[in-house]
N, C-alpha and C. Protein backbone atom coordinates (compact mmCIF):
# COMPACT_ATOMS: atom_id res chain seq x y z
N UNK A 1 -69.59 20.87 0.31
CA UNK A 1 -69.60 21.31 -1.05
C UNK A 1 -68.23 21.03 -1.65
N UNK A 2 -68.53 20.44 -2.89
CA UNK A 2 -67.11 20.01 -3.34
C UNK A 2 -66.87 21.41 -4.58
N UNK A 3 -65.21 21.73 -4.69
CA UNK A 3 -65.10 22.61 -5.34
C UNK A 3 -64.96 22.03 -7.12
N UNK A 4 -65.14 23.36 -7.41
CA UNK A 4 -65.40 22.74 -9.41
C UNK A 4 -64.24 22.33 -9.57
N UNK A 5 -64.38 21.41 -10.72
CA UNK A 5 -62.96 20.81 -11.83
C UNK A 5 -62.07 22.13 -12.29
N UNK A 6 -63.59 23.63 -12.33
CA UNK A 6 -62.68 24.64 -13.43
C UNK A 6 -61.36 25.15 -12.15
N UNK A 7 -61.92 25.14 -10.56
CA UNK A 7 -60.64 25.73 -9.75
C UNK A 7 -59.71 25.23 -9.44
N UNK A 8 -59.62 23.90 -9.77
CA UNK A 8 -58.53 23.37 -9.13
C UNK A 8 -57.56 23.34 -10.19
N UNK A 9 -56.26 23.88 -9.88
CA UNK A 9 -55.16 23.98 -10.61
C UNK A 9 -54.66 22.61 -10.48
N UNK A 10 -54.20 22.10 -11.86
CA UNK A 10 -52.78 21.29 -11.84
C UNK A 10 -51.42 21.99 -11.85
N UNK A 11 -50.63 21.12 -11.39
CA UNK A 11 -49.19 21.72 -11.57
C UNK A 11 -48.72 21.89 -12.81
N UNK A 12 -48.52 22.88 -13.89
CA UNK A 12 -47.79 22.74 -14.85
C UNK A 12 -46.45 21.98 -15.32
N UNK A 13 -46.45 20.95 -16.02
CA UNK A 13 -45.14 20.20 -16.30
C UNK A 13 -44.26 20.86 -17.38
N UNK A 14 -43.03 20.59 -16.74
CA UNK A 14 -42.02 21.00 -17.95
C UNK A 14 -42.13 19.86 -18.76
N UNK A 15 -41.50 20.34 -19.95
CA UNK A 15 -41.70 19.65 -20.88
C UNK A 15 -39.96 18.62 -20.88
N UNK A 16 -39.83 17.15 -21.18
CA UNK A 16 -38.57 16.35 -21.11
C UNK A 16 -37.23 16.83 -21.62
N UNK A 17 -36.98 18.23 -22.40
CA UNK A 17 -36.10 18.59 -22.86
C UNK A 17 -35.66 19.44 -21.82
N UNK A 18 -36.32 19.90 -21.14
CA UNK A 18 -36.26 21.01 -19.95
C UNK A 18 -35.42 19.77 -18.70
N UNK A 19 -36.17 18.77 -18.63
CA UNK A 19 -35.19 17.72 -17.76
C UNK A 19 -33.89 17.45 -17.84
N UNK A 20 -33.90 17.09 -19.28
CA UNK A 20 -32.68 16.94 -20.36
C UNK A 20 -31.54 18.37 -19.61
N UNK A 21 -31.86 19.17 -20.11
CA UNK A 21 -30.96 20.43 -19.77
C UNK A 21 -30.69 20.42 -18.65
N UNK A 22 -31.34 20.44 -17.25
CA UNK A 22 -30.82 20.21 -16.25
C UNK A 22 -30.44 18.71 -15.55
N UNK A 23 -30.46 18.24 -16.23
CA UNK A 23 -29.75 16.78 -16.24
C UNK A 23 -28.35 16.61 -16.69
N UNK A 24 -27.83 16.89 -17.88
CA UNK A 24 -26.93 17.14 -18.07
C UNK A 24 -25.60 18.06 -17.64
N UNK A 25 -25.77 19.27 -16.57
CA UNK A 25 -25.07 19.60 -15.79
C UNK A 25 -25.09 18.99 -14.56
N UNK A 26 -25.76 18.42 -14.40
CA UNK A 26 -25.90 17.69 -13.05
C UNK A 26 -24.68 16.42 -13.14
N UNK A 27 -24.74 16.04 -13.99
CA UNK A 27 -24.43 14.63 -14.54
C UNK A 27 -23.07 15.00 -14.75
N UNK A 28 -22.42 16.05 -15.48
CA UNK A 28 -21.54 16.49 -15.77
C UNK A 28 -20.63 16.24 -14.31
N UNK A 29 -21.00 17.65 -13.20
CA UNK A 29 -20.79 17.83 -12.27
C UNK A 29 -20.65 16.02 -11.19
N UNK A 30 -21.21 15.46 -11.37
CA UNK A 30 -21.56 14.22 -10.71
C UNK A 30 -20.09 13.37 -11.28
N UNK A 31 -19.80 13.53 -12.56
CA UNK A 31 -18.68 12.91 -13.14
C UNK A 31 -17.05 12.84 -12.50
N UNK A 32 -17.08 14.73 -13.21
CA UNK A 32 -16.24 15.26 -13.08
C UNK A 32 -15.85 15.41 -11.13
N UNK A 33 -16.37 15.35 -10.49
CA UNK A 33 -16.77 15.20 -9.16
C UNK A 33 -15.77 13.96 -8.91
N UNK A 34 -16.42 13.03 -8.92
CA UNK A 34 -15.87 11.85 -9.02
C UNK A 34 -14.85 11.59 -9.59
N UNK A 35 -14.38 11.78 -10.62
CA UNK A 35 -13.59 11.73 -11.31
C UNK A 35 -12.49 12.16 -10.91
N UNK A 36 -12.13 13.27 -9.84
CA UNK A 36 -11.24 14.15 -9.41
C UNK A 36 -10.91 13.16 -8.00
N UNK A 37 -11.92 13.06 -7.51
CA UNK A 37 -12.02 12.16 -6.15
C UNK A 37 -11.37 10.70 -5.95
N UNK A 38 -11.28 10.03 -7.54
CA UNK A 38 -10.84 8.68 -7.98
C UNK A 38 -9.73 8.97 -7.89
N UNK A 39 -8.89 9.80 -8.44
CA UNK A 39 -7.78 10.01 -9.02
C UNK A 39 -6.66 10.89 -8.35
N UNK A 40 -7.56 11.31 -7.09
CA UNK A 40 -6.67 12.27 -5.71
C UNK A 40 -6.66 10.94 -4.67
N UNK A 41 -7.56 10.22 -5.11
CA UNK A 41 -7.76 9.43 -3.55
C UNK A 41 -6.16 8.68 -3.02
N UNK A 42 -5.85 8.36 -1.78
CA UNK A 42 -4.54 8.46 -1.66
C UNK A 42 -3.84 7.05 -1.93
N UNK A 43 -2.77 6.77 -2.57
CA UNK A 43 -2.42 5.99 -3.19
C UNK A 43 -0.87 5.80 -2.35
N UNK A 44 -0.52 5.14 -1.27
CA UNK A 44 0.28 4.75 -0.98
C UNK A 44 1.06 3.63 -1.71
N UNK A 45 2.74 3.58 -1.66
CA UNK A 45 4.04 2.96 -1.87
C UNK A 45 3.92 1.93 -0.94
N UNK A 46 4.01 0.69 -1.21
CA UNK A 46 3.53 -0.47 -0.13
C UNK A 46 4.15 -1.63 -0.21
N UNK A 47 6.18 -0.80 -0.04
CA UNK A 47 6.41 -2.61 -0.30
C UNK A 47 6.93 -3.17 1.53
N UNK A 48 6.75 -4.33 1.31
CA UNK A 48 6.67 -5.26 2.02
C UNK A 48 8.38 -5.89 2.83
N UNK A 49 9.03 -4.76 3.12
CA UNK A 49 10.12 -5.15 3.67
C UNK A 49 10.14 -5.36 5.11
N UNK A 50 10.61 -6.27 5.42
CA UNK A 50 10.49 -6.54 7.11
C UNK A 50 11.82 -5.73 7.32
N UNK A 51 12.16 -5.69 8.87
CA UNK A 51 13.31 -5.24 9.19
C UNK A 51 14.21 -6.61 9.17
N UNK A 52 15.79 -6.04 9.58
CA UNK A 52 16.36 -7.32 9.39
C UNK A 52 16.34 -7.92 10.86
N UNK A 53 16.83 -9.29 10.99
CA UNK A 53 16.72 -9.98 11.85
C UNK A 53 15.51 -9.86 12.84
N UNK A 54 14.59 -10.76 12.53
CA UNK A 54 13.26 -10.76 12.64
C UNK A 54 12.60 -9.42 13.39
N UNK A 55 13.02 -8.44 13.18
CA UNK A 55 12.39 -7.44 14.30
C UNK A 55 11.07 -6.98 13.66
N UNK A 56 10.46 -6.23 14.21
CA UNK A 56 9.43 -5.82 13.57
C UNK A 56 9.41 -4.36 13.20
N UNK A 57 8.47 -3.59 12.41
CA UNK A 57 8.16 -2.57 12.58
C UNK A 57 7.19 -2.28 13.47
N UNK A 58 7.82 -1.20 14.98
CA UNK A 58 6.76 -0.67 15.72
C UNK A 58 5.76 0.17 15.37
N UNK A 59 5.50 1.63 14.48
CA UNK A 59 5.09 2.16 13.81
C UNK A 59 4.75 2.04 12.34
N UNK A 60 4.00 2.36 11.75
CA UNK A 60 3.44 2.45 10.46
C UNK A 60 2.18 3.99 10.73
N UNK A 61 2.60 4.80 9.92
CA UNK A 61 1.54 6.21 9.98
C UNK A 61 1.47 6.09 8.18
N UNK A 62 0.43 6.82 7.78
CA UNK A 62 0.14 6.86 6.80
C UNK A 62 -0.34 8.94 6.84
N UNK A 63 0.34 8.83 5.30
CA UNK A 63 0.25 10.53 5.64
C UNK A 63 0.29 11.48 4.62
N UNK A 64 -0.84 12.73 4.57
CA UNK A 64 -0.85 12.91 3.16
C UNK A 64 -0.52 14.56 3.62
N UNK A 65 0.83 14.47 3.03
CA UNK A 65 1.34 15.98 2.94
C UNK A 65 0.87 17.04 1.76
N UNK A 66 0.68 18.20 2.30
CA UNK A 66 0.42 19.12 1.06
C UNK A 66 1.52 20.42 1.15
N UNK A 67 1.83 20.90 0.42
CA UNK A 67 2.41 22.32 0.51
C UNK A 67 1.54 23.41 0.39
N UNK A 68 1.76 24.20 1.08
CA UNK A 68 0.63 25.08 1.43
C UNK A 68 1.09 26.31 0.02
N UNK A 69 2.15 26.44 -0.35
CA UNK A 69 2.52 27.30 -1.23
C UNK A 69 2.35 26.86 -3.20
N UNK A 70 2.15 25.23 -3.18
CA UNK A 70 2.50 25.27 -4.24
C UNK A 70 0.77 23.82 -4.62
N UNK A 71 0.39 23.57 -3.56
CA UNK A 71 -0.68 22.72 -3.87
C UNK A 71 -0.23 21.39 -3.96
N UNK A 72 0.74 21.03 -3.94
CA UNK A 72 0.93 19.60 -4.42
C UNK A 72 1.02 18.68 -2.92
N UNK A 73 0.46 17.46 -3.85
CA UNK A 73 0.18 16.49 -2.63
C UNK A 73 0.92 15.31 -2.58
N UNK A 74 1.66 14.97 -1.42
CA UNK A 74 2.49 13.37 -1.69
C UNK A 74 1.66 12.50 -0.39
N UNK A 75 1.29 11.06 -0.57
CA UNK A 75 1.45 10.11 -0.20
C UNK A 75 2.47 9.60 0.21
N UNK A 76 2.22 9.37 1.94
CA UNK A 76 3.90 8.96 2.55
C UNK A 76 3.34 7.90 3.67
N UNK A 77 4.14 6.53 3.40
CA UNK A 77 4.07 5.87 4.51
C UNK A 77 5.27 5.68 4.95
N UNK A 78 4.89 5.55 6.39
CA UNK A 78 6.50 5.75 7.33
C UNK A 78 6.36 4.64 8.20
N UNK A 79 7.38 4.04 8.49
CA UNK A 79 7.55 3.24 9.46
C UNK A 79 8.74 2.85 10.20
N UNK A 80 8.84 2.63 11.39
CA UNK A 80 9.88 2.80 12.47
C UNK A 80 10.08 1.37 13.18
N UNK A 81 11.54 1.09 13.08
CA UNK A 81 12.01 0.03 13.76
C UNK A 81 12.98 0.26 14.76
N UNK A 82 12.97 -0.82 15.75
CA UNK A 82 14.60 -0.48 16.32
C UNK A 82 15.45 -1.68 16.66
N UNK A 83 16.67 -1.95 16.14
CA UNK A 83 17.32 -3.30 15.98
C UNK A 83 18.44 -3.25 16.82
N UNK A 84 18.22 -3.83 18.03
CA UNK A 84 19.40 -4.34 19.26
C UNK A 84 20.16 -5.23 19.10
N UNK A 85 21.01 -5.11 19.62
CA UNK A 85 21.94 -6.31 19.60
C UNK A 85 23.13 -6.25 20.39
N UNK A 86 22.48 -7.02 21.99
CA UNK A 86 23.02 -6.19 23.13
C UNK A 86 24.50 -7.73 22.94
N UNK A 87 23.72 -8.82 23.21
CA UNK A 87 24.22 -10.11 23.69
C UNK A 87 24.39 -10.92 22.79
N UNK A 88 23.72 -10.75 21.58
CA UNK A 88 22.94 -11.51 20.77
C UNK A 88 24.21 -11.82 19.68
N UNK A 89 24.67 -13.18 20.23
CA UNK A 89 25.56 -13.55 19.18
C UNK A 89 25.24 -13.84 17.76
N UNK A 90 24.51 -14.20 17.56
CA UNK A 90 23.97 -14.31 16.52
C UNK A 90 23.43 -13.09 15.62
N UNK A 91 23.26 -12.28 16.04
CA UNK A 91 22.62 -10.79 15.07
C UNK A 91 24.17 -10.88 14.37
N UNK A 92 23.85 -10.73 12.89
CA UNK A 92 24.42 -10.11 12.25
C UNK A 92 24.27 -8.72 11.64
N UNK A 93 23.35 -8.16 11.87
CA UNK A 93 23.14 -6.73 11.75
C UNK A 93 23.30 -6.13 12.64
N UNK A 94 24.57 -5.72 12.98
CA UNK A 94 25.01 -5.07 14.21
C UNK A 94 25.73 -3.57 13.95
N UNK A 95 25.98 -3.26 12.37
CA UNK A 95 26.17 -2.39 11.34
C UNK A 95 25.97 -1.69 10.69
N UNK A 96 25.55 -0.46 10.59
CA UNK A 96 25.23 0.62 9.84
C UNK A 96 25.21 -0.09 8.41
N UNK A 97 26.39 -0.22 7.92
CA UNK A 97 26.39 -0.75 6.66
C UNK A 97 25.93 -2.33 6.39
N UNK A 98 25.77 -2.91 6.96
CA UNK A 98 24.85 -4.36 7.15
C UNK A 98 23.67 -4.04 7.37
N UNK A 99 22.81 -3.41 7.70
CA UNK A 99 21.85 -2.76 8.20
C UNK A 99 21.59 -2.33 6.72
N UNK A 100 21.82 -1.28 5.80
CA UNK A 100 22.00 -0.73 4.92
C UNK A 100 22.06 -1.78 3.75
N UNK A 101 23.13 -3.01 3.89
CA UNK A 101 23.21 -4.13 2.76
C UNK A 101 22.06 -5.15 2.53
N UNK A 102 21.50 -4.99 3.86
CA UNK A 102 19.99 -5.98 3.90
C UNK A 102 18.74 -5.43 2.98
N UNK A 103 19.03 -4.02 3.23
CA UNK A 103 17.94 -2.97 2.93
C UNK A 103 17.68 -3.37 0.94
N UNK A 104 19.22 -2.46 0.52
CA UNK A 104 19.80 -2.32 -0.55
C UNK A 104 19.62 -3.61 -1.32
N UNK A 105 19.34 -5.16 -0.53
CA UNK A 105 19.32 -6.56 -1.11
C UNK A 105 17.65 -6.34 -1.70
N UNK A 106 16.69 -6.29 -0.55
CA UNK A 106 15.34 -6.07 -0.46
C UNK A 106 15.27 -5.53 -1.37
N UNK A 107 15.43 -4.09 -1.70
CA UNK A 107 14.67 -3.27 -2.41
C UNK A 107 15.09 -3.52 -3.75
N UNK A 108 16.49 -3.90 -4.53
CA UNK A 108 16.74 -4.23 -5.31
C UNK A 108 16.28 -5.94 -6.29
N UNK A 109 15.31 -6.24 -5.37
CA UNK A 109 14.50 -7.81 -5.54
C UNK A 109 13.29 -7.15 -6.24
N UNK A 110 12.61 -6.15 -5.61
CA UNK A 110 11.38 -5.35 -5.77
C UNK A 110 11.54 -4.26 -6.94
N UNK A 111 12.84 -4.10 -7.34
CA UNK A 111 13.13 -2.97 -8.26
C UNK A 111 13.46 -1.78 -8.09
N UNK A 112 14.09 -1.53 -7.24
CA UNK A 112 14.69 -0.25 -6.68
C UNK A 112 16.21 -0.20 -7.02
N UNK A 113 16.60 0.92 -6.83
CA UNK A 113 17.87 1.40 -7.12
C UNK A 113 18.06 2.54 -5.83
N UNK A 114 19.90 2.51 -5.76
CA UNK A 114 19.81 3.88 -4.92
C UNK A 114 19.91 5.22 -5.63
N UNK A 115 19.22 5.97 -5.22
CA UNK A 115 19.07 7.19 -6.26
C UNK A 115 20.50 7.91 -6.43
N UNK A 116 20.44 9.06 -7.31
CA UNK A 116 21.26 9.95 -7.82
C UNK A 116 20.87 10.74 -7.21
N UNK A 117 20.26 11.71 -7.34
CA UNK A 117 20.01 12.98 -5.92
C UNK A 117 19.23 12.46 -4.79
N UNK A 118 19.07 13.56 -3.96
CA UNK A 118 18.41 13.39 -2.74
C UNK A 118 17.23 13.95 -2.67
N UNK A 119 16.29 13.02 -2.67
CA UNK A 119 14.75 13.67 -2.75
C UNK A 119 14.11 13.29 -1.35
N UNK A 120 15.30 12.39 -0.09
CA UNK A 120 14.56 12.05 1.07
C UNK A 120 14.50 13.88 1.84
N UNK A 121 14.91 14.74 1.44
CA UNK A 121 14.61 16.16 2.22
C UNK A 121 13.24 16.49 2.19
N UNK A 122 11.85 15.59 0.97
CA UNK A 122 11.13 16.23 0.75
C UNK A 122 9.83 15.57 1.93
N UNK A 123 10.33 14.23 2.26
CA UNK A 123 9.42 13.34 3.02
C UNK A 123 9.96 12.64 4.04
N UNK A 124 11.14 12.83 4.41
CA UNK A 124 11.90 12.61 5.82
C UNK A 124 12.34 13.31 6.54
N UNK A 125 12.14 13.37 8.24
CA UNK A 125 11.91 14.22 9.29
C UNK A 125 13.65 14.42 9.76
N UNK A 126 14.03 13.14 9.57
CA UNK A 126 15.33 12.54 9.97
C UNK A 126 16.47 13.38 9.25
N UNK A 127 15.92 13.55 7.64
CA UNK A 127 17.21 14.42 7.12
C UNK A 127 17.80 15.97 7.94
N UNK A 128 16.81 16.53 8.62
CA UNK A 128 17.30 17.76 9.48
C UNK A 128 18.52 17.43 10.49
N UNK A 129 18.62 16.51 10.80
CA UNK A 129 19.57 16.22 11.62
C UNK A 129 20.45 14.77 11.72
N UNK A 130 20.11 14.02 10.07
CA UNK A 130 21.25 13.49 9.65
C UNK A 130 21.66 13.61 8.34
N UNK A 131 23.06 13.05 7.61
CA UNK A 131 23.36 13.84 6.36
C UNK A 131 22.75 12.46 5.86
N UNK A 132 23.32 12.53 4.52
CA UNK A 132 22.84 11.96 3.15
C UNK A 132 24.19 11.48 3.10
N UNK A 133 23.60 9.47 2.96
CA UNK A 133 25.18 8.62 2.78
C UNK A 133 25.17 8.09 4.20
N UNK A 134 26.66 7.41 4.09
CA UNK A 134 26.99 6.60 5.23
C UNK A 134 26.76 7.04 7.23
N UNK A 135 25.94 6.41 7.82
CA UNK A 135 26.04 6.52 9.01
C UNK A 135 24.43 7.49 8.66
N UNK A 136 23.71 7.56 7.90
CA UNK A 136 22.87 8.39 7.82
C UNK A 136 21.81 7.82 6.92
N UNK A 137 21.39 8.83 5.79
CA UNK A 137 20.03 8.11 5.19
C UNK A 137 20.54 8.05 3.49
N UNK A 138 19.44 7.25 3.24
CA UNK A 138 19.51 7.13 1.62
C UNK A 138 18.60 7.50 0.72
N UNK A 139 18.55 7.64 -0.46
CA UNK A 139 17.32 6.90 -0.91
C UNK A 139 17.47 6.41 -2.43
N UNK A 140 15.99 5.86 -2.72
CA UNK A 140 16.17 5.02 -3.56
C UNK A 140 14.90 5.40 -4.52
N UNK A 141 15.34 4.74 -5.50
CA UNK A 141 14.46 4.98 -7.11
C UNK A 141 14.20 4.06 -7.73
N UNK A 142 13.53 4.19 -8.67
CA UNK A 142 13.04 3.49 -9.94
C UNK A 142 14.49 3.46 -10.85
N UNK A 143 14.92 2.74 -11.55
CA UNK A 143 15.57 2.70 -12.62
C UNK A 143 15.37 3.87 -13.87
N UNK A 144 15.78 4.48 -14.19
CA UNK A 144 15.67 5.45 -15.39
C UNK A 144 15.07 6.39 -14.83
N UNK A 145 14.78 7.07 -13.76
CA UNK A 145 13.65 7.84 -13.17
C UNK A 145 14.27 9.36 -13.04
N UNK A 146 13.39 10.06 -13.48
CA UNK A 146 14.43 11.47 -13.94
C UNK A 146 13.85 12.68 -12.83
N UNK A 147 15.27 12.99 -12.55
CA UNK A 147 15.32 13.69 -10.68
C UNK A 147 14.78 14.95 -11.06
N UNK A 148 14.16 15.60 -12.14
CA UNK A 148 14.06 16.94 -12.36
C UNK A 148 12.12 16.40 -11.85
N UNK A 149 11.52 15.51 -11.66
CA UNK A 149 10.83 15.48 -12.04
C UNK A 149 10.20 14.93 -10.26
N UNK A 150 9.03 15.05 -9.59
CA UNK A 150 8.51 14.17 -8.72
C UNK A 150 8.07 12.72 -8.73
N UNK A 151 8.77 11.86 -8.11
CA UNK A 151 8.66 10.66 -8.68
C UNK A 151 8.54 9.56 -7.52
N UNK A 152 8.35 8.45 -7.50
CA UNK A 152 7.96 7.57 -6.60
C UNK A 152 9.32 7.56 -5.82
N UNK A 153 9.64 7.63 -4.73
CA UNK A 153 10.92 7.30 -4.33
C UNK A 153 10.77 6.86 -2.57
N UNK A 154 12.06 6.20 -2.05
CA UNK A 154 12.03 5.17 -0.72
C UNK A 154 13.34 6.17 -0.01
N UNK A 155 12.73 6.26 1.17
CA UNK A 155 14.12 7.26 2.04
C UNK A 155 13.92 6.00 3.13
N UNK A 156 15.47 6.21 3.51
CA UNK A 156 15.89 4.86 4.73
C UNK A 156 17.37 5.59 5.18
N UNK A 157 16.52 5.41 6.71
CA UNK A 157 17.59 6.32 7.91
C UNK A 157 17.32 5.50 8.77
N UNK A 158 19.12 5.10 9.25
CA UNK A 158 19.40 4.81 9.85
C UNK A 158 20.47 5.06 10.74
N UNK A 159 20.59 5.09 11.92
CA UNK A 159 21.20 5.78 12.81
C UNK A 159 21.23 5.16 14.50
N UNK A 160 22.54 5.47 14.92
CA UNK A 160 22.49 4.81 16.14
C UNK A 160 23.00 5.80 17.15
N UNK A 161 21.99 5.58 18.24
CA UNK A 161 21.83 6.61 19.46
C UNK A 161 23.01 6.78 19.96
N UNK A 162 23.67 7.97 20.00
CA UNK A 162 24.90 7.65 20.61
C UNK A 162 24.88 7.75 22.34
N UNK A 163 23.97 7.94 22.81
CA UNK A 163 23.77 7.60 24.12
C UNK A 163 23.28 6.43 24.57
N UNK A 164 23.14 5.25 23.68
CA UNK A 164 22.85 4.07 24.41
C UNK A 164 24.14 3.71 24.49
N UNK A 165 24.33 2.72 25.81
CA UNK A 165 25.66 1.81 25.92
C UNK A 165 25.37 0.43 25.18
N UNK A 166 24.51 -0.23 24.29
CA UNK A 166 24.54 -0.91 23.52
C UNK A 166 24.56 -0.79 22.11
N UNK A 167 24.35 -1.70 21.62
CA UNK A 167 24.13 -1.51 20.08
C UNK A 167 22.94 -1.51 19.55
N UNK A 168 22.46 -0.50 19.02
CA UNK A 168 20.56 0.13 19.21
C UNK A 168 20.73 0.81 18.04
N UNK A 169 20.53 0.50 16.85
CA UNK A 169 19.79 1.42 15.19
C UNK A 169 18.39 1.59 15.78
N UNK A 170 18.44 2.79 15.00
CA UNK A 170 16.87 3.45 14.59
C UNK A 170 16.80 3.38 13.13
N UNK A 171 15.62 2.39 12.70
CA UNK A 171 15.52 2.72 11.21
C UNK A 171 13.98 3.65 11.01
N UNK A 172 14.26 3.99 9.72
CA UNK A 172 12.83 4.78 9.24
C UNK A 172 12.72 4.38 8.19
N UNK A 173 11.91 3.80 7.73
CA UNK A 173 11.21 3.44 6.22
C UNK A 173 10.07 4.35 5.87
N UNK A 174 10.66 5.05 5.05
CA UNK A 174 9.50 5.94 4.27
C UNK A 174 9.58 5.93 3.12
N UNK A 175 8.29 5.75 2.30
CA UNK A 175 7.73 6.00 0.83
C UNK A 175 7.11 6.76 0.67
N UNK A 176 7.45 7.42 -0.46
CA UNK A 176 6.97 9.03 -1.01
C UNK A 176 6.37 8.73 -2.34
N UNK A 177 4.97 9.20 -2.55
CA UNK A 177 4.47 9.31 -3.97
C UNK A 177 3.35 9.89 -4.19
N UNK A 178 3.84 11.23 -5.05
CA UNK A 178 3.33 12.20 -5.73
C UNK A 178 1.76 12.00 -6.54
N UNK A 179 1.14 13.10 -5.67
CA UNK A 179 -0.79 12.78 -6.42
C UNK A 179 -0.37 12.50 -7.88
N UNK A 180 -1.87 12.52 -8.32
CA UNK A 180 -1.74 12.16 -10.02
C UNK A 180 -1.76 13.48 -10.05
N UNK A 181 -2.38 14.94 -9.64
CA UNK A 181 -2.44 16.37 -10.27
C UNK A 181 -1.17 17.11 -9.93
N UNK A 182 -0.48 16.71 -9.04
CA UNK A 182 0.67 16.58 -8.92
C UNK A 182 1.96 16.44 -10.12
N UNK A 183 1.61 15.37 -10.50
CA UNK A 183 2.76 14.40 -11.34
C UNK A 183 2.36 15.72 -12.55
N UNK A 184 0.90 15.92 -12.92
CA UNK A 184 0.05 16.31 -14.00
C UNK A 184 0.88 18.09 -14.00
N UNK A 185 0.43 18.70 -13.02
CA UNK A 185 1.07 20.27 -12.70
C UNK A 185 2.68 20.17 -12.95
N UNK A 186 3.41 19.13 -12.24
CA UNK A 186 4.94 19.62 -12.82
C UNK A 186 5.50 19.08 -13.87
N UNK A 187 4.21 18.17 -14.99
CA UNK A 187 5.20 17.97 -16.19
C UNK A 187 4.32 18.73 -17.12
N UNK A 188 3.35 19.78 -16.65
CA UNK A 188 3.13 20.85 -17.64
C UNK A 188 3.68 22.44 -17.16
N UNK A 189 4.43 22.15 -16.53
CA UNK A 189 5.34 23.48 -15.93
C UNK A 189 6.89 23.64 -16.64
């Protein structure tokens, strides 16, 4: 026995404005979603300096620091060399400050400057236990780039073991740069 046309229910449809309405928060949310996700996603400092005299960089980490107190997020790539020069008549980077003049050549090709304050305390491990300046670290800036403010900047430490009996730098190349909500929070503060 088949049942009547009168029992069988259809599903009641909403009507397209009813779609509309919940479409539009959806969509919203779907945006704004994204939108946040585009614009946090991590944006590393990526220039292209070799070490001097053909060495390489052994390390490269990529690394996204946050402060747990204040929310803000930096983009930091780091990378680690180490430049010998036991025998090697030929190395001319056998020098803290040659070491340092190679650097200072590089980065100033690419557009860098050495900064006015010291902002490598905020993304280098190295500043705890070396100073700021000669025999130690630097860093470097953008041209016109105003220190009150978080800003793209290059820390470079270099340092030599004083327990090797040769001539052995440790360099660190690190680039620091501040999220976009970041940049956004401390120039409306």
């Amino acid at each position: 026995m088949q049942p009547s046309a009168r029992s069988v229910s259809v599903p009641k449809r909403h009507p397209k404005w009813f779609h509309l309405l919940l479409g539009i928060p959806l969509g919203l949310l779907l945006i704004c979603g994204g939108g946040y996700y585009w614009l946090e996603r991590p944006q590393y400092i990526t220039e292209d300096v070799p070490p001097p005299d053909r060495h390489s960089w052994y390390t490269t980490e990529k690394i996204v620091q946050q402060w747990a107190d204040t929310g803000h997020r930096f983009f930091i790539l780091r990378r680690k060399a180490d430049i010998f020069s036991c025998c090697a008549a030929g190395n001319e980077y056998a020098t803290w400050q040659a070491i340092v003049a190679y650097f200072d050549q590089q980065l100033a090709a690419r557009g860098w400057q050495r900064a006015k304050s010291d902002s490598c305390r905020l993304y280098l491990a190295e500043s705890a236990f070396l100073k700021n300046g000669t025999d130690g670290y630097l860093a470097y800036e953008h041209p016109g780039s105003d220190p009150d403010q978080f800003e793209p900047n290059i820390c470079l430490a270099v340092w030599q073991d004083p327990l090797e009996t040769t001539t052995h730098y440790h360099i660190v190349f690190v680039t620091g740069q501040p999220s976009f909500f970041t940049n956004l929070a401390v120039s409306l503060d």
